[in-house]
PDB file of N, CA and C in Angstrom:
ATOM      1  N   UNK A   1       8.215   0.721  15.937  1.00  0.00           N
ATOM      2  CA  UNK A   1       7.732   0.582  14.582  1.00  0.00           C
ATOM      3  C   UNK A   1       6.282   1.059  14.506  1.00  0.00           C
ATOM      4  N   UNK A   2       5.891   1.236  13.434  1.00  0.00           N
ATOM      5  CA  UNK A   2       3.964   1.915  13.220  1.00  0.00           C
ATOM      6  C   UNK A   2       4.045   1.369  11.604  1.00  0.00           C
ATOM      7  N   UNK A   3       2.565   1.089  11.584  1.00  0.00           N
ATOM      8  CA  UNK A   3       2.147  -0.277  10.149  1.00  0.00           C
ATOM      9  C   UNK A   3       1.026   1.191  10.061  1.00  0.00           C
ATOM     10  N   UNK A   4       0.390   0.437   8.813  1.00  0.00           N
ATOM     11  CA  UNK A   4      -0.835   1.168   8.586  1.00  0.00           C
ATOM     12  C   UNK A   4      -1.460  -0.238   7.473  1.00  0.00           C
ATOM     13  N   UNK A   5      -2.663  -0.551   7.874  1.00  0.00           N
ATOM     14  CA  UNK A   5      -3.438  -0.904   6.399  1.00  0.00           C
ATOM     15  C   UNK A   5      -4.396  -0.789   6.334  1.00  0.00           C
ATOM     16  N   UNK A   6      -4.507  -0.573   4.812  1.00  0.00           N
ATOM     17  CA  UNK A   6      -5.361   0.274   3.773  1.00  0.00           C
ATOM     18  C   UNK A   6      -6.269  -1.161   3.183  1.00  0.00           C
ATOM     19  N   UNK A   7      -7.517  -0.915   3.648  1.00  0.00           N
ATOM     20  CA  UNK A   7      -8.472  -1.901   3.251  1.00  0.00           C
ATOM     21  C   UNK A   7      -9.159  -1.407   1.937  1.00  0.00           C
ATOM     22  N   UNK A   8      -9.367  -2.082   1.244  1.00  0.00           N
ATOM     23  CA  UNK A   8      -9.939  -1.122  -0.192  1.00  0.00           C
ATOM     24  C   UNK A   8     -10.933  -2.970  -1.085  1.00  0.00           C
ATOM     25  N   UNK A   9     -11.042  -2.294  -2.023  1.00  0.00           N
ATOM     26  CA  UNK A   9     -11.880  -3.045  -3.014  1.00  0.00           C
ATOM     27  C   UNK A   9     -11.916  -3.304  -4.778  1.00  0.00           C
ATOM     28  N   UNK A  10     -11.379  -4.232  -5.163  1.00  0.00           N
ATOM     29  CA  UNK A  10     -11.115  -4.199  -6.506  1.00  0.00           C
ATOM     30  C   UNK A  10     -12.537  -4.019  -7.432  1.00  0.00           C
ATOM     31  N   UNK A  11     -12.629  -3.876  -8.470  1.00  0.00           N
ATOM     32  CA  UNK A  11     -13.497  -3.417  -9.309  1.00  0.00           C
ATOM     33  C   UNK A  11     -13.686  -5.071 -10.054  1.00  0.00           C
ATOM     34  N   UNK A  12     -14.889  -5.538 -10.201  1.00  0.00           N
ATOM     35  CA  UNK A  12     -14.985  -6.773 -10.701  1.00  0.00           C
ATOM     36  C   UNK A  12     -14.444  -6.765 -12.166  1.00  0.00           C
ATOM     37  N   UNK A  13     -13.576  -7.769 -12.583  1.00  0.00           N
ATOM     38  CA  UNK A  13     -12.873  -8.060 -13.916  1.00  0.00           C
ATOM     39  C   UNK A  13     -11.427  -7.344 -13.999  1.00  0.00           C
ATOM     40  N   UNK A  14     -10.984  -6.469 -12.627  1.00  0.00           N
ATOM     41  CA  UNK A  14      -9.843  -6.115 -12.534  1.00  0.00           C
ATOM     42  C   UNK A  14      -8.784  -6.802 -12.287  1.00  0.00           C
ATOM     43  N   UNK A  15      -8.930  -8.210 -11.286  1.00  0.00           N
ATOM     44  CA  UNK A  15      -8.164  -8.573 -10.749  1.00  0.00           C
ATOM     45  C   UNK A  15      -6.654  -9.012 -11.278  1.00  0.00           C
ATOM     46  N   UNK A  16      -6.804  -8.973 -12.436  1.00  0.00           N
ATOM     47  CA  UNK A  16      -5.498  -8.962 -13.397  1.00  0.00           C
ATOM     48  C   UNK A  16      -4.637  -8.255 -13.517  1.00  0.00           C
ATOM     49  N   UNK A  17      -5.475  -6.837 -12.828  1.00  0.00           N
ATOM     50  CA  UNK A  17      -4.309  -6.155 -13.240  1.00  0.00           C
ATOM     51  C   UNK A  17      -4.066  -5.044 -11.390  1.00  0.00           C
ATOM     52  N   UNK A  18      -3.985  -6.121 -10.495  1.00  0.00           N
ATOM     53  CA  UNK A  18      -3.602  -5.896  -8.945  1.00  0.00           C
ATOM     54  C   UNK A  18      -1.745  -5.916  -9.373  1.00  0.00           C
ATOM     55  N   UNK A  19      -1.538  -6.684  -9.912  1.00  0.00           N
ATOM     56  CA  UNK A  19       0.397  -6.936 -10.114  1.00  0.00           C
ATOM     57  C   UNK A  19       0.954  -5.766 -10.801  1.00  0.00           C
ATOM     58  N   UNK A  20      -0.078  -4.987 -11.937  1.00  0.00           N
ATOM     59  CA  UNK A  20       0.490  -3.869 -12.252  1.00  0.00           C
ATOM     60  C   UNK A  20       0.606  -2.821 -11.562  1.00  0.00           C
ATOM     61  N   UNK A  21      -0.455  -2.438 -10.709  1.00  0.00           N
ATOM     62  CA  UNK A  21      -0.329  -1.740  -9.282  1.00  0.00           C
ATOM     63  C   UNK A  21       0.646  -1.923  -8.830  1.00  0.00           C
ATOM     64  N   UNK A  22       0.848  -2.852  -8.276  1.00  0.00           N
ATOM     65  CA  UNK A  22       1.854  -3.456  -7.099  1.00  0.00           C
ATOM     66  C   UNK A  22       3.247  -2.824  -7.380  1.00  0.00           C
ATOM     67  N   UNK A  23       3.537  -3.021  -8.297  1.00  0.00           N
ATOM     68  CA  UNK A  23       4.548  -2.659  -9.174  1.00  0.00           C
ATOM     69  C   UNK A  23       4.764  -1.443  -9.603  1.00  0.00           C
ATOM     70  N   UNK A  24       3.841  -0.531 -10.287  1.00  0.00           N
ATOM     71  CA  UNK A  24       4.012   0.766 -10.112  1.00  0.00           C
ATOM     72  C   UNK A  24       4.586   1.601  -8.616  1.00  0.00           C
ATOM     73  N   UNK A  25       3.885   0.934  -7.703  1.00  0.00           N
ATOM     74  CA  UNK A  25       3.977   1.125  -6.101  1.00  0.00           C
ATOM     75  C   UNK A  25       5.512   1.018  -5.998  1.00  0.00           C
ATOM     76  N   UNK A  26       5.926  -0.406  -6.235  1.00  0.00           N
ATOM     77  CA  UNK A  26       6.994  -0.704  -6.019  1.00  0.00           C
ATOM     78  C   UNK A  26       8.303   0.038  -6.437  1.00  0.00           C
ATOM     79  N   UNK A  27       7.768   0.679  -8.003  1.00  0.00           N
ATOM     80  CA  UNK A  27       8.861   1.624  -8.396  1.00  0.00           C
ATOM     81  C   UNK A  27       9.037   2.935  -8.093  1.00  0.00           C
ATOM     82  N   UNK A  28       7.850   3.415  -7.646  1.00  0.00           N
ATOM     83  CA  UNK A  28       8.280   4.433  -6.890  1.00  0.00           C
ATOM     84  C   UNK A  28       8.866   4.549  -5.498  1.00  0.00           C
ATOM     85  N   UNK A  29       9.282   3.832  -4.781  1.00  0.00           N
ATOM     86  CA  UNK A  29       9.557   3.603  -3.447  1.00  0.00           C
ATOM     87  C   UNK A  29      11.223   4.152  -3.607  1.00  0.00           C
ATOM     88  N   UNK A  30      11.009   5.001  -2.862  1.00  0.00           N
ATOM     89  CA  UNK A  30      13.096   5.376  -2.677  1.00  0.00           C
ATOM     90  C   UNK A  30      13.598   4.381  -1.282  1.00  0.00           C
ATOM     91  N   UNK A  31      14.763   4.208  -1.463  1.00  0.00           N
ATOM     92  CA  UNK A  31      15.647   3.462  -0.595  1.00  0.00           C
ATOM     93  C   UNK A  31      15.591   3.753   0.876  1.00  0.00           C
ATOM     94  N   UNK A  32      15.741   5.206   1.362  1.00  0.00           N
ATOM     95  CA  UNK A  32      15.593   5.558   2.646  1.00  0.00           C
ATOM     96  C   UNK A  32      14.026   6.783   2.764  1.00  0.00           C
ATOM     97  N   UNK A  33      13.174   5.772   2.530  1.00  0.00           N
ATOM     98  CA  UNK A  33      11.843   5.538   3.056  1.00  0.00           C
ATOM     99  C   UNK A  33      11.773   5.504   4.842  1.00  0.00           C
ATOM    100  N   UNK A  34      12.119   5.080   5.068  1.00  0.00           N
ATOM    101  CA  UNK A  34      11.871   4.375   6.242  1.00  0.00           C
ATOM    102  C   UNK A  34      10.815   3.119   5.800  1.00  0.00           C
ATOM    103  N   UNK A  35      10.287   2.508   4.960  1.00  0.00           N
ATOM    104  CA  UNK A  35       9.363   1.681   4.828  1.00  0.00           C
ATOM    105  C   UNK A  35      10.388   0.468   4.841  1.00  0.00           C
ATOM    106  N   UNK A  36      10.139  -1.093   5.916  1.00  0.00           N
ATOM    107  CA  UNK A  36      10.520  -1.847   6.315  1.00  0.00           C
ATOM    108  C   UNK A  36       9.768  -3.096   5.601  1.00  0.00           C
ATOM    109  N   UNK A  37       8.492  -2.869   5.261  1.00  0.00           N
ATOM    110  CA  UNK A  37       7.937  -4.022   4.301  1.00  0.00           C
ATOM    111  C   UNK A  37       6.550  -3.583   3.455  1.00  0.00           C
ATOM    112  N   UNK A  38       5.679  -4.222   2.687  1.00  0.00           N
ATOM    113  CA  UNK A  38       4.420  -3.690   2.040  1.00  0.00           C
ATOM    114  C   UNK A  38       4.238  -5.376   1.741  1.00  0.00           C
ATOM    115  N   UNK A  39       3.210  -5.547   2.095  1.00  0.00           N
ATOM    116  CA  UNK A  39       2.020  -7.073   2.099  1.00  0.00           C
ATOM    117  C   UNK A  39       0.529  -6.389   1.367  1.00  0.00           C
ATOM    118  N   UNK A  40       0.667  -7.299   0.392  1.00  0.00           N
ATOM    119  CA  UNK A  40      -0.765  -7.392   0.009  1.00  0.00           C
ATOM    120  C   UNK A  40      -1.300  -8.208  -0.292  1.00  0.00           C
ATOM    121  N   UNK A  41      -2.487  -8.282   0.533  1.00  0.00           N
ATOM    122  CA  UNK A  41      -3.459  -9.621   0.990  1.00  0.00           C
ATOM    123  C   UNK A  41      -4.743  -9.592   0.212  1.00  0.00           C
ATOM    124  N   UNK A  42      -5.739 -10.803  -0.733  1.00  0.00           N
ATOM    125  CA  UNK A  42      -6.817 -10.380  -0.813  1.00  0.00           C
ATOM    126  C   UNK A  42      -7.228 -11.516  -0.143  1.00  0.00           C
ATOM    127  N   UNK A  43      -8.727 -11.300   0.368  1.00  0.00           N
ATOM    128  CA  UNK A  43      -9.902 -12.377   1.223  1.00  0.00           C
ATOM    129  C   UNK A  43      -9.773 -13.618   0.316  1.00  0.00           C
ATOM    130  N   UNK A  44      -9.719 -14.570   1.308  1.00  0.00           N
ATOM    131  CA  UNK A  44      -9.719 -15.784   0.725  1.00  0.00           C
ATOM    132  C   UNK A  44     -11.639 -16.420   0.389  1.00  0.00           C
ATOM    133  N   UNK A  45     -12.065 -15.464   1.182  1.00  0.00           N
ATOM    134  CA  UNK A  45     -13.642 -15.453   1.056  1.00  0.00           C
ATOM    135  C   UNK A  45     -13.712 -14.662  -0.398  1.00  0.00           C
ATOM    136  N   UNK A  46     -13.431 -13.266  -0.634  1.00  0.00           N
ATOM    137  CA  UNK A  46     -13.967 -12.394  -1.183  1.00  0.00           C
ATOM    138  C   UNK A  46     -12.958 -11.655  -1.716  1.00  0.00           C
ATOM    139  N   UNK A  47     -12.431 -12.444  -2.887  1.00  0.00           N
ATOM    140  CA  UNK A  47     -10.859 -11.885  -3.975  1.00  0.00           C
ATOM    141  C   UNK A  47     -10.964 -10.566  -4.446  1.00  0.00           C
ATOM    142  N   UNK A  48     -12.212  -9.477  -4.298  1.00  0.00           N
ATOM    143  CA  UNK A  48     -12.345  -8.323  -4.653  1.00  0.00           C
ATOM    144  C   UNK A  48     -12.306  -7.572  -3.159  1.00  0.00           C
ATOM    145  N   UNK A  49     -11.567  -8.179  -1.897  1.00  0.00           N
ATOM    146  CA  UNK A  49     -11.485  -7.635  -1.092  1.00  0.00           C
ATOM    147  C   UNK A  49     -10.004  -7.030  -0.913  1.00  0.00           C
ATOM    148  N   UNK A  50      -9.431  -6.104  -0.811  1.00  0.00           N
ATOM    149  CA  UNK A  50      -7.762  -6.512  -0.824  1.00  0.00           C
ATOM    150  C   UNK A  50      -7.470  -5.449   0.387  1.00  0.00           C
ATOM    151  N   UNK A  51      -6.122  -5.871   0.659  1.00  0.00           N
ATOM    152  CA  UNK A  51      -5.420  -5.321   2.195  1.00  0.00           C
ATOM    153  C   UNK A  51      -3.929  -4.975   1.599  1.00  0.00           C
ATOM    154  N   UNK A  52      -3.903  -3.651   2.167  1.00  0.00           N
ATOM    155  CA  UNK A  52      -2.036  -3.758   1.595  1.00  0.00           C
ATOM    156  C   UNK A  52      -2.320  -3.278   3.581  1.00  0.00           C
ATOM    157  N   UNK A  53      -0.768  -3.773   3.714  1.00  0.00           N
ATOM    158  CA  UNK A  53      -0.093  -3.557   5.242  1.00  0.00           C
ATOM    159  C   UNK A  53       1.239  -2.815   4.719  1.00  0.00           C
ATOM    160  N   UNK A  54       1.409  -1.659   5.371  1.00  0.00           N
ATOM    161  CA  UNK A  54       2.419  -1.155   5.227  1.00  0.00           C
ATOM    162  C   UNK A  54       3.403  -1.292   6.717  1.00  0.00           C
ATOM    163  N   UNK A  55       4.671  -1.536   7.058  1.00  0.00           N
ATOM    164  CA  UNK A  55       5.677  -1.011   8.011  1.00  0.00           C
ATOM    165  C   UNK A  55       6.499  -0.472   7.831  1.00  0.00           C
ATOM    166  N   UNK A  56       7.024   0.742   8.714  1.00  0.00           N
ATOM    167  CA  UNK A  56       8.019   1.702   8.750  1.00  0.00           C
ATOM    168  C   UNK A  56       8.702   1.692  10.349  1.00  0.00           C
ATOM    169  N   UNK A  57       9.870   2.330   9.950  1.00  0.00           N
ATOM    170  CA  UNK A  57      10.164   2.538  11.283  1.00  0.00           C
ATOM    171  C   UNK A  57       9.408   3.204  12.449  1.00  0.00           C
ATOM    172  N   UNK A  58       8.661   4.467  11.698  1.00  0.00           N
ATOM    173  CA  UNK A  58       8.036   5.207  12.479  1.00  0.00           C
ATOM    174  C   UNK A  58       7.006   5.636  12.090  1.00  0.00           C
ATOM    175  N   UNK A  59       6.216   6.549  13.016  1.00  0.00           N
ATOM    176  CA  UNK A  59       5.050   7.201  12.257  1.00  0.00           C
ATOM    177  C   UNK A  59       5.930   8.362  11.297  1.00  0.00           C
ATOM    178  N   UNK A  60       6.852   8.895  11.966  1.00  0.00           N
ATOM    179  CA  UNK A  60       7.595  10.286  11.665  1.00  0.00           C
ATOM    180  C   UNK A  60       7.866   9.890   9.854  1.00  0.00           C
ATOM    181  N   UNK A  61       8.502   9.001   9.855  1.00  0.00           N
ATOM    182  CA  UNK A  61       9.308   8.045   8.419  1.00  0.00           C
ATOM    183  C   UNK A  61       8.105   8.124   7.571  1.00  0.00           C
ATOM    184  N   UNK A  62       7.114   7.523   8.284  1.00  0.00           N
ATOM    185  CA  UNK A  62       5.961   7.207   6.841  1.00  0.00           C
ATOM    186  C   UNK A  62       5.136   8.685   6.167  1.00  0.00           C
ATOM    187  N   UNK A  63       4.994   9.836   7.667  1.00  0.00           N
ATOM    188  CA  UNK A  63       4.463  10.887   6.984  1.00  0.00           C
ATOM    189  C   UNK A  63       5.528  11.280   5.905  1.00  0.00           C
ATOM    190  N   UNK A  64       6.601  11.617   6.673  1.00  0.00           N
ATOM    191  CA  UNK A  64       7.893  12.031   5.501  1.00  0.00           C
ATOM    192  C   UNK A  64       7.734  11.581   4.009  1.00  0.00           C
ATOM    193  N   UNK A  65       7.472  10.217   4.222  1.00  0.00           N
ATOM    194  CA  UNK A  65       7.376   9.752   2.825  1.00  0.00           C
ATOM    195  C   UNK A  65       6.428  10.326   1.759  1.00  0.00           C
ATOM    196  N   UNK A  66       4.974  10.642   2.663  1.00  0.00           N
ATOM    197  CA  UNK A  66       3.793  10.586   2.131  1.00  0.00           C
ATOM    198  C   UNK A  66       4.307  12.219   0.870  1.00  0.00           C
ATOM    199  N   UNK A  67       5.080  13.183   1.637  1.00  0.00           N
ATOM    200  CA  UNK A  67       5.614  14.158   0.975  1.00  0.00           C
ATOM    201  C   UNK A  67       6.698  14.218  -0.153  1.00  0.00           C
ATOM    202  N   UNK A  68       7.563  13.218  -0.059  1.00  0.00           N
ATOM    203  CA  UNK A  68       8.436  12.901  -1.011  1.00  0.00           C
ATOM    204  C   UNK A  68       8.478  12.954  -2.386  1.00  0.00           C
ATOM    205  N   UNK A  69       8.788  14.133  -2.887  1.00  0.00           N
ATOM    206  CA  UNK A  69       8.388  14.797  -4.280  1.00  0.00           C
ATOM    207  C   UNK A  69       9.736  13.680  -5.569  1.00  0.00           C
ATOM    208  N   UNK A  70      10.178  13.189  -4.140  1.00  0.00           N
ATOM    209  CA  UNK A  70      11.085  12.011  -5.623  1.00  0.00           C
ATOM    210  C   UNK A  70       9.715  10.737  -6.190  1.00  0.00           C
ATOM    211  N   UNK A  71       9.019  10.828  -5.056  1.00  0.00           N
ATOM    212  CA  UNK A  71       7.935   9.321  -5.385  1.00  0.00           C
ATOM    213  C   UNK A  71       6.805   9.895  -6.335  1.00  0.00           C
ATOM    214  N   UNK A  72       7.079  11.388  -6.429  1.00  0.00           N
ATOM    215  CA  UNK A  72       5.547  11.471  -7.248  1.00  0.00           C
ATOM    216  C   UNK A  72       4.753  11.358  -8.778  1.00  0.00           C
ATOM    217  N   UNK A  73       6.105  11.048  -9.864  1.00  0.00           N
ATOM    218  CA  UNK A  73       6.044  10.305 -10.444  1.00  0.00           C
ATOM    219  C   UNK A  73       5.493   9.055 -10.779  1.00  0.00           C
ATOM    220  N   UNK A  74       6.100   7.990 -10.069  1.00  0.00           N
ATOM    221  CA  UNK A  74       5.658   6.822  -9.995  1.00  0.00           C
ATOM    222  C   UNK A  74       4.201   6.763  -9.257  1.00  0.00           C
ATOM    223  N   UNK A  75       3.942   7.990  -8.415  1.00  0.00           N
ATOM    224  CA  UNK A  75       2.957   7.490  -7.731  1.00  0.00           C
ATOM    225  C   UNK A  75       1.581   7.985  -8.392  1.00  0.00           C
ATOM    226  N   UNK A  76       2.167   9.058  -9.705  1.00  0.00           N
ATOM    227  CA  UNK A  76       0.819   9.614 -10.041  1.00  0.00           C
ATOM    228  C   UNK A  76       0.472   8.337 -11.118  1.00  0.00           C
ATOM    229  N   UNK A  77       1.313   7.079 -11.345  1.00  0.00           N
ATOM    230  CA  UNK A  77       1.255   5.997 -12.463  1.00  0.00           C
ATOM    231  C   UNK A  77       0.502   5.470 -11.646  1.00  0.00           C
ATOM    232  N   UNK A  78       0.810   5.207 -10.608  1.00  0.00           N
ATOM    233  CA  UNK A  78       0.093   4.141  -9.802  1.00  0.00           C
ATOM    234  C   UNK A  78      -1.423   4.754  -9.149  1.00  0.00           C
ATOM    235  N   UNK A  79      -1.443   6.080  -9.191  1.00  0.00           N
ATOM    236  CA  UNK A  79      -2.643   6.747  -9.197  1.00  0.00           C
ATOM    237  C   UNK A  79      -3.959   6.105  -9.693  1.00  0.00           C
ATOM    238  N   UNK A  80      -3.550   6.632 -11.460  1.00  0.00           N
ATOM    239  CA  UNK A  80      -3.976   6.493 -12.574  1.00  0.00           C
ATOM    240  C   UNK A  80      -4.507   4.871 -12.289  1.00  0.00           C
ATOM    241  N   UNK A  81      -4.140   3.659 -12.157  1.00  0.00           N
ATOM    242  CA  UNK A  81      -4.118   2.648 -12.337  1.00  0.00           C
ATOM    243  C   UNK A  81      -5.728   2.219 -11.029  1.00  0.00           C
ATOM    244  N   UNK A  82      -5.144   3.075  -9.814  1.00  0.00           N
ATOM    245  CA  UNK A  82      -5.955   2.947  -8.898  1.00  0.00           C
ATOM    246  C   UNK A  82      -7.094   3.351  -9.051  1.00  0.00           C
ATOM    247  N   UNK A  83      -7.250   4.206  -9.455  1.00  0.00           N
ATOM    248  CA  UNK A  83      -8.332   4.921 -10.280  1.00  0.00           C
ATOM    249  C   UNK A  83      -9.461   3.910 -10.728  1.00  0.00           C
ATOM    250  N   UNK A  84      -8.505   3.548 -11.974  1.00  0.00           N
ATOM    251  CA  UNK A  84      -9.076   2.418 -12.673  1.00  0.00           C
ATOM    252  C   UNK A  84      -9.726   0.683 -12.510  1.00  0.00           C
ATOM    253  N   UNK A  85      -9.103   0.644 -11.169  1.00  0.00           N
ATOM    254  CA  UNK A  85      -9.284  -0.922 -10.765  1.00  0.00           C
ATOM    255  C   UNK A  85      -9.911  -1.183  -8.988  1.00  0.00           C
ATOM    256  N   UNK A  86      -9.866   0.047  -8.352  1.00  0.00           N
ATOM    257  CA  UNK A  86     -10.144   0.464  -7.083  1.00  0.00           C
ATOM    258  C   UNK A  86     -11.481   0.777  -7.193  1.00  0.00           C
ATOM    259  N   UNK A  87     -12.938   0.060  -6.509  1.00  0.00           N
ATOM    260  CA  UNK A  87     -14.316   0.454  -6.244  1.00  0.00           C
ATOM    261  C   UNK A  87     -14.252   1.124  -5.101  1.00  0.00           C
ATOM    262  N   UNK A  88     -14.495   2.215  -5.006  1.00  0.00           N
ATOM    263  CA  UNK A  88     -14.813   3.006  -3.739  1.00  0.00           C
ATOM    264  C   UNK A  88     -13.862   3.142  -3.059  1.00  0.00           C
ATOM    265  N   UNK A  89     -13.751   3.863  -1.719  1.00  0.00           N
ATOM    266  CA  UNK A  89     -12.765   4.303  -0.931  1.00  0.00           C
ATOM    267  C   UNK A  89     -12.031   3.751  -0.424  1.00  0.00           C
ATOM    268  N   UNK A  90     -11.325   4.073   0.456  1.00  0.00           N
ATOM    269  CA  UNK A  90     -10.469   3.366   1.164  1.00  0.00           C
ATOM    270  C   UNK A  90     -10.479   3.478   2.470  1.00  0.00           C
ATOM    271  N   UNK A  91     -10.445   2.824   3.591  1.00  0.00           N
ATOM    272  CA  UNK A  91     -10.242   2.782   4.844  1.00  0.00           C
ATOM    273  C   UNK A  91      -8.841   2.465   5.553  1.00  0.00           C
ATOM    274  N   UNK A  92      -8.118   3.323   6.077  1.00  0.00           N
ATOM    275  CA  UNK A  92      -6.887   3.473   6.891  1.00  0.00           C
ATOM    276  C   UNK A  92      -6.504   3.210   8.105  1.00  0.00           C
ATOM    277  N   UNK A  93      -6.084   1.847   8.364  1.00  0.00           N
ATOM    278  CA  UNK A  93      -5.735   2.127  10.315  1.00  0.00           C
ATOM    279  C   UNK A  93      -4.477   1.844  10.559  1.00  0.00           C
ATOM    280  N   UNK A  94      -4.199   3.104  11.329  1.00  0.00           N
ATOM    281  CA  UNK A  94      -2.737   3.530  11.635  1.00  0.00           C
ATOM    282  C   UNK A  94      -2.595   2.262  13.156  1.00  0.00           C
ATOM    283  N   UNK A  95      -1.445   1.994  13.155  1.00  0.00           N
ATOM    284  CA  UNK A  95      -1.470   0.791  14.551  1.00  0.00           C
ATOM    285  C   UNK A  95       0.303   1.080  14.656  1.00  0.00           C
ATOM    286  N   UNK A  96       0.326   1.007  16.158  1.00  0.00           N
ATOM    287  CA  UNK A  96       1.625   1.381  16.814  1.00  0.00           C
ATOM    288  C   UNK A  96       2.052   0.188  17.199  1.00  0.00           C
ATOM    289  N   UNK A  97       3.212  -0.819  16.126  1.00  0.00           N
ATOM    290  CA  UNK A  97       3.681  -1.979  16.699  1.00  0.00           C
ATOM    291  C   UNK A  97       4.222  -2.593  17.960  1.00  0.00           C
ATOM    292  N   UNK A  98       3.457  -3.629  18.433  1.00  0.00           N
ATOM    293  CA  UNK A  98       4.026  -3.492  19.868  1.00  0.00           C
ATOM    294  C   UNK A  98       5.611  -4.753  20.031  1.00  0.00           C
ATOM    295  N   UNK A  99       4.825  -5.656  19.093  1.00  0.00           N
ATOM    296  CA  UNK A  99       6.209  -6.773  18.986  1.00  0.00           C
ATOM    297  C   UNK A  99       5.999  -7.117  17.072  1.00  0.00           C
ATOM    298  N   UNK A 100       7.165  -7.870  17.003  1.00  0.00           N
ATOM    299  CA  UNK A 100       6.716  -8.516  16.049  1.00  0.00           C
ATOM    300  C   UNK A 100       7.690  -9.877  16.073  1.00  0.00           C
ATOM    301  N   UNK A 101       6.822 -11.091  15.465  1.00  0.00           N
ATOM    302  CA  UNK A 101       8.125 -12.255  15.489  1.00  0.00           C
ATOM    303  C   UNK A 101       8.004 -12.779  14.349  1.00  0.00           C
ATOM    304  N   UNK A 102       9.224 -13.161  14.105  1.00  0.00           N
ATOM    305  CA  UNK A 102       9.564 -13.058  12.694  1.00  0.00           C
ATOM    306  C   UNK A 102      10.329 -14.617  12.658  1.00  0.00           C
ATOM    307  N   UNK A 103      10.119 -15.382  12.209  1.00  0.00           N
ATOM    308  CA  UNK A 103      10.716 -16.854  12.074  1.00  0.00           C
ATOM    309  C   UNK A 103      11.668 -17.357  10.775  1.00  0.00           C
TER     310      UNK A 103
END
């Protein structure tokens, strides 16, 4: 398996509208993705901090996806949105799963 998460930063007075994101995200996602889950976390310190975790089967699965001209629709909605509610960049770390336990 290989995760990736994307550390980023909400825009103060946005936080309302993180679920419409989420959701745009969500509708663009096709079935054979290879994507196995999507978590999004904000700081329990610092609610304008937020974390999405992505898992896939593979690294191979997630680039594939990144190309997927069925998602680009939904993803230029969810663009737009990011745009709007996202302060500054984003930081990416790719991580090669070694276990995972799941209860």
């Amino acid at each position: 398996m290989w995760a990736q998460i994307i550390r980023t930063r909400l825009k103060p007075g946005t936080e309302d509208r993180l679920s419409e994101l989420l959701a745009r995200l969500r509708e663009a996602e096709q079935p054979d993705s290879g994507l196995i889950r999507t978590t999004a976390m904000r700081d329990q310190h610092d609610p304008l901090q937020l974390y999405l975790m992505v898992v896939f089967g593979s690294e191979a699965e997630a680039r594939a996806r990144e190309e997927d001209p069925r998602r680009a629709e939904g993803l230029a909605a969810a663009r737009a949105i990011m745009g709007e509610i996202l302060d500054g960049s984003r930081d990416f770390i790719d991580l090669d799963v070694v276990e995972e336990i799941v209860r």
